[in-house]
N, C-alpha and C. Protein backbone atom coordinates (compact mmCIF):
# COMPACT_ATOMS: atom_id res chain seq x y z
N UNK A 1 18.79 14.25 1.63
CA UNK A 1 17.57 13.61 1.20
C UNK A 1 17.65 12.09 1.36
N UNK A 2 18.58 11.59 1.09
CA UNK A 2 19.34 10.11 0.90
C UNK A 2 18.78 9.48 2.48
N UNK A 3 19.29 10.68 3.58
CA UNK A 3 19.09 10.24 4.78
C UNK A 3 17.80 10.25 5.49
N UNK A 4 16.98 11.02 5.03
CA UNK A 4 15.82 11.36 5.54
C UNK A 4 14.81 10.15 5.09
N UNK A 5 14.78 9.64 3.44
CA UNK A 5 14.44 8.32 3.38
C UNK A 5 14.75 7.03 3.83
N UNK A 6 16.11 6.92 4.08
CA UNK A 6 16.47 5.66 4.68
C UNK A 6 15.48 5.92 6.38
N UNK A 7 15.82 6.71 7.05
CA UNK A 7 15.06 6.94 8.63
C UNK A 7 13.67 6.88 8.09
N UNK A 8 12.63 7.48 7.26
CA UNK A 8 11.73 6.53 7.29
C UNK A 8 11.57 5.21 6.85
N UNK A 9 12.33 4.84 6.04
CA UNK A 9 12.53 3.54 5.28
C UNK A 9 12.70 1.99 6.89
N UNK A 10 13.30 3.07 7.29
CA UNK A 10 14.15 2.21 8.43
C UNK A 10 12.64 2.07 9.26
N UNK A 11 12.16 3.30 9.99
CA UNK A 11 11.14 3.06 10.95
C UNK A 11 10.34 2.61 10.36
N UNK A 12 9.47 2.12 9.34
CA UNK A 12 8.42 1.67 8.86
C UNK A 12 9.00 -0.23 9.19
N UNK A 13 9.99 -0.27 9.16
CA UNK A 13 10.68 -1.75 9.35
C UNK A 13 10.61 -2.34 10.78
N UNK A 14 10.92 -0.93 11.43
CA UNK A 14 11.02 -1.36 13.42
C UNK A 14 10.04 -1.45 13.82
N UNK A 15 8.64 -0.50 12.91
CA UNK A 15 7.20 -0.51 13.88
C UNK A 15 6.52 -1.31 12.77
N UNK A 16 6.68 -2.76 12.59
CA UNK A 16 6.10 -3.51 11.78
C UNK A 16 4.18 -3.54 11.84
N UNK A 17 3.68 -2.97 13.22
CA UNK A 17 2.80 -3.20 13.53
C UNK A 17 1.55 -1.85 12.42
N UNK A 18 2.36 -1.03 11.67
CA UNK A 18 1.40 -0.47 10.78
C UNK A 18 1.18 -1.06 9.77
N UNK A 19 1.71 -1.73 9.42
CA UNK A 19 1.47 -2.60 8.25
C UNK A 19 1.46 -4.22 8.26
N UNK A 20 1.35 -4.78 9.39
CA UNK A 20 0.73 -5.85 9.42
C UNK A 20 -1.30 -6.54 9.98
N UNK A 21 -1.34 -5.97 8.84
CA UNK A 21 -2.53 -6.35 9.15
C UNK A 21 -3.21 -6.92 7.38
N UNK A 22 -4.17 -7.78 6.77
CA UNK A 22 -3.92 -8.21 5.70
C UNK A 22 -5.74 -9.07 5.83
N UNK A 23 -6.36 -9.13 4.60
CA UNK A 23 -7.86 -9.99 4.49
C UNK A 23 -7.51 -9.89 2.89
N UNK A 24 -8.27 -11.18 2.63
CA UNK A 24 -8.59 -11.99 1.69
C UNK A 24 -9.80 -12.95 1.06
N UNK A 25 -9.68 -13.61 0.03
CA UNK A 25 -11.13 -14.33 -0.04
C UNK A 25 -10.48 -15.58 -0.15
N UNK A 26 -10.91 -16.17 0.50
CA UNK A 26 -10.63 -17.66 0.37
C UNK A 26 -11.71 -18.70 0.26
N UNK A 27 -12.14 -19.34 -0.68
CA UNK A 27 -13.59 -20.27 -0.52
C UNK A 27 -14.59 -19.50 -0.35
N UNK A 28 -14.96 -18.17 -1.02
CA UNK A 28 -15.64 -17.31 -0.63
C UNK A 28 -16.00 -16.97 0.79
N UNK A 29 -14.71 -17.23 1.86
CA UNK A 29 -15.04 -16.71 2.89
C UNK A 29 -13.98 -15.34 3.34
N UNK A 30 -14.39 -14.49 4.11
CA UNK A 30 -13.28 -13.55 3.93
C UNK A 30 -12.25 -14.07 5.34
N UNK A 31 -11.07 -13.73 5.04
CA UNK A 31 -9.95 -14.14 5.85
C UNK A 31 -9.05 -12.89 6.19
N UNK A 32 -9.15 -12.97 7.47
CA UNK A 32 -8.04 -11.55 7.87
C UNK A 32 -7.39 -12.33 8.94
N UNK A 33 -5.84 -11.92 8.93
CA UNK A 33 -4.62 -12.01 9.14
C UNK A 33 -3.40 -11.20 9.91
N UNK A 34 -3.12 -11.51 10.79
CA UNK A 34 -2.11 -10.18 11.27
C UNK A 34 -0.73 -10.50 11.37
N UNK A 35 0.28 -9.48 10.99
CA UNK A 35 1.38 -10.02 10.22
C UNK A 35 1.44 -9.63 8.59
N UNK A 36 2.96 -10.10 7.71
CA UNK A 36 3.05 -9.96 6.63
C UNK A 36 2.27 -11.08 5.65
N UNK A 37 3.21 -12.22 6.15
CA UNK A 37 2.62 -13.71 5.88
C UNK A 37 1.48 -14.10 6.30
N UNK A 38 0.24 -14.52 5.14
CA UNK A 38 -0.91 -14.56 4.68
C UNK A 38 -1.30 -16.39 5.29
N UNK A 39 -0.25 -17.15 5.07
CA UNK A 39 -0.76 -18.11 5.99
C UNK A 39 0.57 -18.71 6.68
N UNK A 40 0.02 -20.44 7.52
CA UNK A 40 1.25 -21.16 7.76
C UNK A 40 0.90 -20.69 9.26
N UNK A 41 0.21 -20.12 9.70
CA UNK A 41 -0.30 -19.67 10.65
C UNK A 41 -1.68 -19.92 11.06
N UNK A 42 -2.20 -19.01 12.41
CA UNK A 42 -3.68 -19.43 12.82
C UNK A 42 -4.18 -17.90 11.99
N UNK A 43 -5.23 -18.04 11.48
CA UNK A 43 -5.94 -16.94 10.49
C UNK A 43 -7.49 -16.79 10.72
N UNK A 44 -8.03 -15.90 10.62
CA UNK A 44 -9.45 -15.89 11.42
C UNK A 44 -10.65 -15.84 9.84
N UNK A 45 -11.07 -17.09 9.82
CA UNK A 45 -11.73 -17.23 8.70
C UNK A 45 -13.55 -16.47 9.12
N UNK A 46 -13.90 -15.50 8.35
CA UNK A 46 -15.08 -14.91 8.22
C UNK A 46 -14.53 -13.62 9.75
N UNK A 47 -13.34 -13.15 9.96
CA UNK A 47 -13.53 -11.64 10.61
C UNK A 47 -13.14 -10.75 9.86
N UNK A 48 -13.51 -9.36 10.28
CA UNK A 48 -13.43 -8.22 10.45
C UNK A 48 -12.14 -7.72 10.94
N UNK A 49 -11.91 -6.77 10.43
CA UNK A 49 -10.73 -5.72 11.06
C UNK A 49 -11.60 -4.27 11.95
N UNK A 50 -11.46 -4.44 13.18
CA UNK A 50 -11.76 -3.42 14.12
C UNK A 50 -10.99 -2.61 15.32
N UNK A 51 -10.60 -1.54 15.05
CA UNK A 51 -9.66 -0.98 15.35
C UNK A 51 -8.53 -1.54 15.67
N UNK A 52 -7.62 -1.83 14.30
CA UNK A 52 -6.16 -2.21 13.82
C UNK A 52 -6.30 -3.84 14.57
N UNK A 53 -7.22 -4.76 14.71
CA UNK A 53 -7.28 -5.68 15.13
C UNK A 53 -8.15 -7.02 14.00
N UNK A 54 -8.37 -7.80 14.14
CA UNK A 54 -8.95 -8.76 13.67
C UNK A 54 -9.96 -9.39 14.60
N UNK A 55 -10.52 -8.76 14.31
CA UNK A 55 -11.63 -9.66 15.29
C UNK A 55 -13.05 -10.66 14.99
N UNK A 56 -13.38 -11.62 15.50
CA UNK A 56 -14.80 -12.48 15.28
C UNK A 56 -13.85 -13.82 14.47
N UNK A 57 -15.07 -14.23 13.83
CA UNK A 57 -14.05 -15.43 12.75
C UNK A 57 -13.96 -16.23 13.99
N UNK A 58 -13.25 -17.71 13.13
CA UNK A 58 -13.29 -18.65 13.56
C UNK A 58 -11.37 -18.93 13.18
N UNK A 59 -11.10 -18.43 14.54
CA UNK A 59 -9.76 -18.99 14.00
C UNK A 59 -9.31 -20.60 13.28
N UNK A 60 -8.54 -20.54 12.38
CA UNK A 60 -8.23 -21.67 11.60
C UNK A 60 -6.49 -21.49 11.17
N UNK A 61 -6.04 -22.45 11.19
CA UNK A 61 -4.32 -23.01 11.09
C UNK A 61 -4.90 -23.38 9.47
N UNK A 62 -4.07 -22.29 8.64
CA UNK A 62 -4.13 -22.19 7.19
C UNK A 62 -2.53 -22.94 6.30
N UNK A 63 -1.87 -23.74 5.24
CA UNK A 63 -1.02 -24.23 5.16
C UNK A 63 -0.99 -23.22 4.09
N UNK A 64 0.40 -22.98 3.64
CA UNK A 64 0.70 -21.99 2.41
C UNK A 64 1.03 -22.71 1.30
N UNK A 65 0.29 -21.94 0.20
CA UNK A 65 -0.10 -22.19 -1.13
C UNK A 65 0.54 -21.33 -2.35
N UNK A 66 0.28 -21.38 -3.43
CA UNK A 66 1.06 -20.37 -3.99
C UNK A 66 0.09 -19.39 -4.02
N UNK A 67 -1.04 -19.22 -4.19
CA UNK A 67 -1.93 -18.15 -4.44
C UNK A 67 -1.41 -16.79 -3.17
N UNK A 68 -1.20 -17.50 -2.12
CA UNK A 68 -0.52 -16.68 -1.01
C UNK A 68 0.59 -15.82 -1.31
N UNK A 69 1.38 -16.24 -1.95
CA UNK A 69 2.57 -14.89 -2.25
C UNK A 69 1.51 -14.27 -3.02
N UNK A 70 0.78 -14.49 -3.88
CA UNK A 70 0.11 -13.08 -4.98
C UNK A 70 -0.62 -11.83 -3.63
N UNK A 71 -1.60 -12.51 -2.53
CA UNK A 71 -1.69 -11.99 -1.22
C UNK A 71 -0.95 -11.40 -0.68
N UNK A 72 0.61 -12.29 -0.25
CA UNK A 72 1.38 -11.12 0.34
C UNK A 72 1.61 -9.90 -0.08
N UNK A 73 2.22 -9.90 -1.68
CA UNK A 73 2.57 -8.78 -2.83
C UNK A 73 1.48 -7.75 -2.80
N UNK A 74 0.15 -8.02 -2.94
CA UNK A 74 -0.93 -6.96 -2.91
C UNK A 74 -0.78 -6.65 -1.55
N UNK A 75 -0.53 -6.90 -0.38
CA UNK A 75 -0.80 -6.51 0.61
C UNK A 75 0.65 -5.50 0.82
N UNK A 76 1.89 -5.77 0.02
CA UNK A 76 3.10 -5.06 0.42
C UNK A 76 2.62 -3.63 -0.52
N UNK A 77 2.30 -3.80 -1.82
CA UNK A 77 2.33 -2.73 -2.35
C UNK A 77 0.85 -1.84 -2.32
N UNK A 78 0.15 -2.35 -1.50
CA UNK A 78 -0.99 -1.20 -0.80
C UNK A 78 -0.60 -0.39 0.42
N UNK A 79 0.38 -1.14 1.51
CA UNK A 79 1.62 -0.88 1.84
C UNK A 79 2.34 0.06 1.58
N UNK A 80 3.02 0.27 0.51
CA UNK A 80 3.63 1.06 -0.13
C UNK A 80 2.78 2.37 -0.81
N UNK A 81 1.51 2.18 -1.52
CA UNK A 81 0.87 2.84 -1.74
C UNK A 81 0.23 3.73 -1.08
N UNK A 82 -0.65 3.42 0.10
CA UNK A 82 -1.10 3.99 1.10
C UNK A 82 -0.87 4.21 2.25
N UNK A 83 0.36 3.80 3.04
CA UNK A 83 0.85 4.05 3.98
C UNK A 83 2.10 4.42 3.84
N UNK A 84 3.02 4.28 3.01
CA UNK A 84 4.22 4.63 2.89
C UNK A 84 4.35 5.65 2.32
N UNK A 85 3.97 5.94 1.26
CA UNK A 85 3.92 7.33 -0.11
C UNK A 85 3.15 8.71 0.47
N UNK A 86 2.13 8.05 0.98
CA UNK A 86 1.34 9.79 1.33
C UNK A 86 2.44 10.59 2.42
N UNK A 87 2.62 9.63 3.43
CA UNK A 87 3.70 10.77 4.12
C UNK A 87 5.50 11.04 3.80
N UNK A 88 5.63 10.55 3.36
CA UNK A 88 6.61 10.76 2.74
C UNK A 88 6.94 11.71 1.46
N UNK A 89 6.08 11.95 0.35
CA UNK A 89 5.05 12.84 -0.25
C UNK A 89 5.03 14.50 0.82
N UNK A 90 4.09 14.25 1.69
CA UNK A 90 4.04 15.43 2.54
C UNK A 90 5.32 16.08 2.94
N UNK A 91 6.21 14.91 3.38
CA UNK A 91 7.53 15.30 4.05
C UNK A 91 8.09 15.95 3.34
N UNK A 92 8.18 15.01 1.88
CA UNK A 92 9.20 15.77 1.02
C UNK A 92 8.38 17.10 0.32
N UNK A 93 6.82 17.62 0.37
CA UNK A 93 6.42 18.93 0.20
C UNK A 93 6.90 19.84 1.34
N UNK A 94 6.95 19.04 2.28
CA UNK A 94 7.13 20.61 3.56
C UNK A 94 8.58 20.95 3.35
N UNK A 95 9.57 20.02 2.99
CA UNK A 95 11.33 20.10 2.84
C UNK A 95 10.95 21.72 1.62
N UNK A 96 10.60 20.77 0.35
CA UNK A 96 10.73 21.50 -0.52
C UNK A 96 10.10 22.95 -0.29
N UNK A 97 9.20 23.27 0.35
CA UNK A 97 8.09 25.03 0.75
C UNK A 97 8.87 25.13 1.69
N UNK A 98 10.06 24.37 2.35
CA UNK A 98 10.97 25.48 3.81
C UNK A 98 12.02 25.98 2.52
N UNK A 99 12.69 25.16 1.96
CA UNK A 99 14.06 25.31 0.88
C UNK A 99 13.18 26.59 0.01
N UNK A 100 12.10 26.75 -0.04
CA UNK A 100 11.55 27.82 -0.84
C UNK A 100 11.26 29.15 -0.35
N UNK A 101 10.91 29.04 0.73
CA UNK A 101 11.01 30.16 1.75
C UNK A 101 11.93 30.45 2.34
N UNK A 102 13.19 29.74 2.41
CA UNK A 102 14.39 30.01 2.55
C UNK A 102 15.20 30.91 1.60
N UNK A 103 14.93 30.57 0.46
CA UNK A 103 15.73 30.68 -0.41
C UNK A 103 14.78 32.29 -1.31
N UNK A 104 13.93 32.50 -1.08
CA UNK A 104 13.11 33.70 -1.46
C UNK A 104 13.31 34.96 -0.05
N UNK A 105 13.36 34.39 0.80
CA UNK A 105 13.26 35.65 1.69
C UNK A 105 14.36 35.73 2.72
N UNK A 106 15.47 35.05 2.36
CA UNK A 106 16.68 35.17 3.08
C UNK A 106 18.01 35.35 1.92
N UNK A 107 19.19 36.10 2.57
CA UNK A 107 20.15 35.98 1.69
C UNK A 107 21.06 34.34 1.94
N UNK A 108 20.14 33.49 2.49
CA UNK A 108 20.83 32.54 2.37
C UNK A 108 20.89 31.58 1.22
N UNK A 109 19.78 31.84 0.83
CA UNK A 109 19.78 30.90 -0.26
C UNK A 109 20.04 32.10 -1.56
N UNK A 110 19.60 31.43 -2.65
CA UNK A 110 19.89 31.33 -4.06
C UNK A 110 19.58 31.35 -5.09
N UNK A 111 19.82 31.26 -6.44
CA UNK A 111 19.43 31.03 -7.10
C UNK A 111 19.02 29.14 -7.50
N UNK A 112 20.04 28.89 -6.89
CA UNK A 112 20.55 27.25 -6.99
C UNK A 112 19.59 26.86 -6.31
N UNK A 113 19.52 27.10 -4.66
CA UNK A 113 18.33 26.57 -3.82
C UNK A 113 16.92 27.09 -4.10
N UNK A 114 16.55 28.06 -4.93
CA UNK A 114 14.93 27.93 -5.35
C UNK A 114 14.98 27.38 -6.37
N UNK A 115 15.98 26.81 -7.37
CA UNK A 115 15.74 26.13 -8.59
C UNK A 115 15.36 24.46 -7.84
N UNK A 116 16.32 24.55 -6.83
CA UNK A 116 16.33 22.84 -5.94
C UNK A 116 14.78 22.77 -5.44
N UNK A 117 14.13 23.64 -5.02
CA UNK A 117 13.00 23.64 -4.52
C UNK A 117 12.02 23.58 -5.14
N UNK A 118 12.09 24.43 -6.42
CA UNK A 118 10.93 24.03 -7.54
C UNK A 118 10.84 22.73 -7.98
N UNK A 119 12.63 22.39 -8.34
CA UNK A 119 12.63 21.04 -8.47
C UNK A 119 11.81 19.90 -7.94
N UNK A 120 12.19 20.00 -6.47
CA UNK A 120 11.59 18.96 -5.82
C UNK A 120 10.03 18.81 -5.47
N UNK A 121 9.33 20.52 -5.47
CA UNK A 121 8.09 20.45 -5.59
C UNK A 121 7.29 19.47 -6.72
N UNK A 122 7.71 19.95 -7.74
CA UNK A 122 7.22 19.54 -9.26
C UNK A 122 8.07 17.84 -8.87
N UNK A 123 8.66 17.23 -8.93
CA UNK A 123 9.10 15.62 -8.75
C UNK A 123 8.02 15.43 -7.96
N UNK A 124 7.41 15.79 -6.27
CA UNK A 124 6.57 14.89 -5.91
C UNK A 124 5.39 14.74 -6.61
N UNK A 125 5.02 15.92 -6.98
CA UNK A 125 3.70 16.07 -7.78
C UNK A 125 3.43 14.94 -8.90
N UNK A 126 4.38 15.28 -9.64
CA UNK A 126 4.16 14.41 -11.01
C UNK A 126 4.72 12.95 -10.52
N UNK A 127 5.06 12.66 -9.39
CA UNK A 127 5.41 11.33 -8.79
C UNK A 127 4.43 10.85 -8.20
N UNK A 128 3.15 11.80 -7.60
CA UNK A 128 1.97 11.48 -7.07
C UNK A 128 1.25 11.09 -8.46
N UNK A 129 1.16 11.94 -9.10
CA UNK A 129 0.08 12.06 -10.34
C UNK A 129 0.10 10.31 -10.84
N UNK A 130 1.76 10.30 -11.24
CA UNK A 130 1.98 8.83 -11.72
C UNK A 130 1.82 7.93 -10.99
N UNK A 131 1.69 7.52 -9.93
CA UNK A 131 1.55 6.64 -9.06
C UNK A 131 0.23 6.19 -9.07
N UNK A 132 -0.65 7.23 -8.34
CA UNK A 132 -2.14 7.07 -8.44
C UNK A 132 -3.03 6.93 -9.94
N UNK A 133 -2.06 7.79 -10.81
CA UNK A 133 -2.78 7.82 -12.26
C UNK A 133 -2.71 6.55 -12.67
N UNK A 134 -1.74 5.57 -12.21
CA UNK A 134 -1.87 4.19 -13.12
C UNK A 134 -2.86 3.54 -12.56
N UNK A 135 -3.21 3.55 -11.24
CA UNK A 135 -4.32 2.67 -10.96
C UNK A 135 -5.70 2.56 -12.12
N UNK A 136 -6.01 4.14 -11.99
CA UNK A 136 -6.87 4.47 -12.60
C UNK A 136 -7.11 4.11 -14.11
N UNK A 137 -5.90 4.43 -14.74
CA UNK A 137 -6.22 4.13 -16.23
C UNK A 137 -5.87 2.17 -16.33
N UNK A 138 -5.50 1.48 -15.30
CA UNK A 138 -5.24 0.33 -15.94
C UNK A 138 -6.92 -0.11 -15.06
N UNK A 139 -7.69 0.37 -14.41
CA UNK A 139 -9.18 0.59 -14.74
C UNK A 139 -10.04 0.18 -15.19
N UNK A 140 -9.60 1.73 -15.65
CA UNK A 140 -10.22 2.11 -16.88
C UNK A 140 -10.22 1.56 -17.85
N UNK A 141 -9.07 0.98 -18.36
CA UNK A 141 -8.65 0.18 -19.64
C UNK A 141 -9.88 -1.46 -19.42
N UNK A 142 -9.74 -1.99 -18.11
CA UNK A 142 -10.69 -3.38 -17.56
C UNK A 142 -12.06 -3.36 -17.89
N UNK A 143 -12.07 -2.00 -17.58
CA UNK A 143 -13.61 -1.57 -17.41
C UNK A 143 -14.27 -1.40 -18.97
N UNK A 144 -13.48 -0.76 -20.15
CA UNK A 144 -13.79 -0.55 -21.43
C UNK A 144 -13.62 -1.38 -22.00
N UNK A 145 -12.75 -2.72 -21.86
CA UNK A 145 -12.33 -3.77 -22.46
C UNK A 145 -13.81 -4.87 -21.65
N UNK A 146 -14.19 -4.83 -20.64
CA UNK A 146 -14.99 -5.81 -20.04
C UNK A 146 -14.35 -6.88 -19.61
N UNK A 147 -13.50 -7.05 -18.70
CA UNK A 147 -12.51 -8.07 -18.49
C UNK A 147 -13.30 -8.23 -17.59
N UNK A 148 -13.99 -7.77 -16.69
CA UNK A 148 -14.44 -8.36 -15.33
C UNK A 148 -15.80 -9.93 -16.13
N UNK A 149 -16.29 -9.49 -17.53
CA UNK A 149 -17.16 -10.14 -17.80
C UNK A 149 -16.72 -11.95 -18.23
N UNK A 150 -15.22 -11.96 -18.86
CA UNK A 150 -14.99 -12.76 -19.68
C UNK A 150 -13.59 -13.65 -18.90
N UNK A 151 -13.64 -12.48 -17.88
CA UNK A 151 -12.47 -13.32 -16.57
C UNK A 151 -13.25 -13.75 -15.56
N UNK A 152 -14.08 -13.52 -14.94
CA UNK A 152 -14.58 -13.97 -13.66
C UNK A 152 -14.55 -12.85 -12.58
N UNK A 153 -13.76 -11.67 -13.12
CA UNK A 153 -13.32 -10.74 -12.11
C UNK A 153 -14.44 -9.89 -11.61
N UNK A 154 -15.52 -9.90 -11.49
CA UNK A 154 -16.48 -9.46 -10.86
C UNK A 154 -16.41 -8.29 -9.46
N UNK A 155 -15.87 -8.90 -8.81
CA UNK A 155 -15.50 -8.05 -7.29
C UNK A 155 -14.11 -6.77 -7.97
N UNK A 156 -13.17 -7.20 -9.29
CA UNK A 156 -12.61 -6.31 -9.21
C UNK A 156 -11.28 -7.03 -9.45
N UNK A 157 -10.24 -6.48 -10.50
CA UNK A 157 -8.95 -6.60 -10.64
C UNK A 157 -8.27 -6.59 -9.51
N UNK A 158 -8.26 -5.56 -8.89
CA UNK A 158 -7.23 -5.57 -7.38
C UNK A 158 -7.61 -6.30 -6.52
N UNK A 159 -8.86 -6.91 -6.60
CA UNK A 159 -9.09 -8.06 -5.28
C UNK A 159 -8.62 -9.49 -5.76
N UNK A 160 -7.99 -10.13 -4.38
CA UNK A 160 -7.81 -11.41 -4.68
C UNK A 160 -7.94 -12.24 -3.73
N UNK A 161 -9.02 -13.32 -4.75
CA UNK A 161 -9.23 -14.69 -4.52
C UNK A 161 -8.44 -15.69 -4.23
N UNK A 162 -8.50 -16.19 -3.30
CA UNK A 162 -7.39 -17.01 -2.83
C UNK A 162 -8.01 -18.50 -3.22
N UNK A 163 -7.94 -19.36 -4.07
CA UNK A 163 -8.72 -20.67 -4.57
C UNK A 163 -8.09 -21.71 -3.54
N UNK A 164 -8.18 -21.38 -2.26
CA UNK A 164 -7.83 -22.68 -1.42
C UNK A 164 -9.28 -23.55 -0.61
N UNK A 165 -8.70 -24.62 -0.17
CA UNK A 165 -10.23 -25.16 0.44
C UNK A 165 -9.73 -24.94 2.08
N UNK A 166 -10.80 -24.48 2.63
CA UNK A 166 -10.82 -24.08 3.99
C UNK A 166 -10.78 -25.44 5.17
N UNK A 167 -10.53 -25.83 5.98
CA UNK A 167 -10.75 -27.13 6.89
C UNK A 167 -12.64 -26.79 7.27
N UNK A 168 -13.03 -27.84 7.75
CA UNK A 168 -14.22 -28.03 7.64
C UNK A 168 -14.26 -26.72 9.29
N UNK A 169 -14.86 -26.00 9.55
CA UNK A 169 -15.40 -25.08 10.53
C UNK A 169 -16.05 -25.62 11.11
């Protein structure tokens, strides 16, 4: 198991190009980015992302700020969230339903290997549940409390405003 995560762990590192791609608000304009790093670079102020690209906008040479690491971080762990977890998730369901069908309809397996298999079924599950369930209830919690009213957060907790001033366009 140890090994099967590190090889995706590893390829998600060599094909940097699934997960570099990244938009933001900056001066209320939207800013998309390609790459990890959010500026310090040329950045296309007011484009679009169209097929895995950035396109339109007015490219602009952006200087880095601190608001930018909070950018990078949301952009690693959506990252992590949505591109990394779902298949890996799957992988480790199809491991666990072969170790189960192995282990039910062959004398190879066991008692040991369908206990390993239930095991690992039930871990992704309740590893999915928790993952996605926190989004939701910390929410939920914004939404019943009214934080969007008394913070400014309007567009939304998970979005972020980048409070920099843009060069004149």
């Amino acid at each position: 198991m140890k090994k099967i995560f590190l090889i995706i762990f590893l390829g998600t590192l060599l094909f940097p190009s699934i997960s570099s791609a990244g938009s933001y608000i900056a001066d209320g304009n939207d800013v998309c980015y390609e790459g990890l790093v959010p500026c310090g670079k040329e950045v296309y102020v007011g484009g679009i992302w169209e097929e895995g690209k950035c396109t339109a906008g007015t490219p602009t040479f952006i200087q880095c700020q601190f608001c930018h690491f909070f950018v990078m971080l949301d952009e690693i762990i959506d990252f992590v969230l949505f591109k990394l977890v779902p298949p890996i998730a799957i992988l480790m369901l199809v491991i666990g339903g072969a170790m189960f069908m192995v282990a039910s309809f062959s004398e190879w397996g066991g008692p040991v290997t369908l206990s390993q298999a239930k095991k690992l079924i039930t871990s992704v599950v309740i590893g999915l549940i928790i993952i996605f369930a926190s989004w939701l209830i910390i929410n939920l919690f914004f939404q019943v409390f009214g934080v969007a009213q008394w913070t400014g957060l309007q567009q939304g907790w998970f979005r972020i405003d980048c409070p920099i001033e843009l060069p004149n366009l």
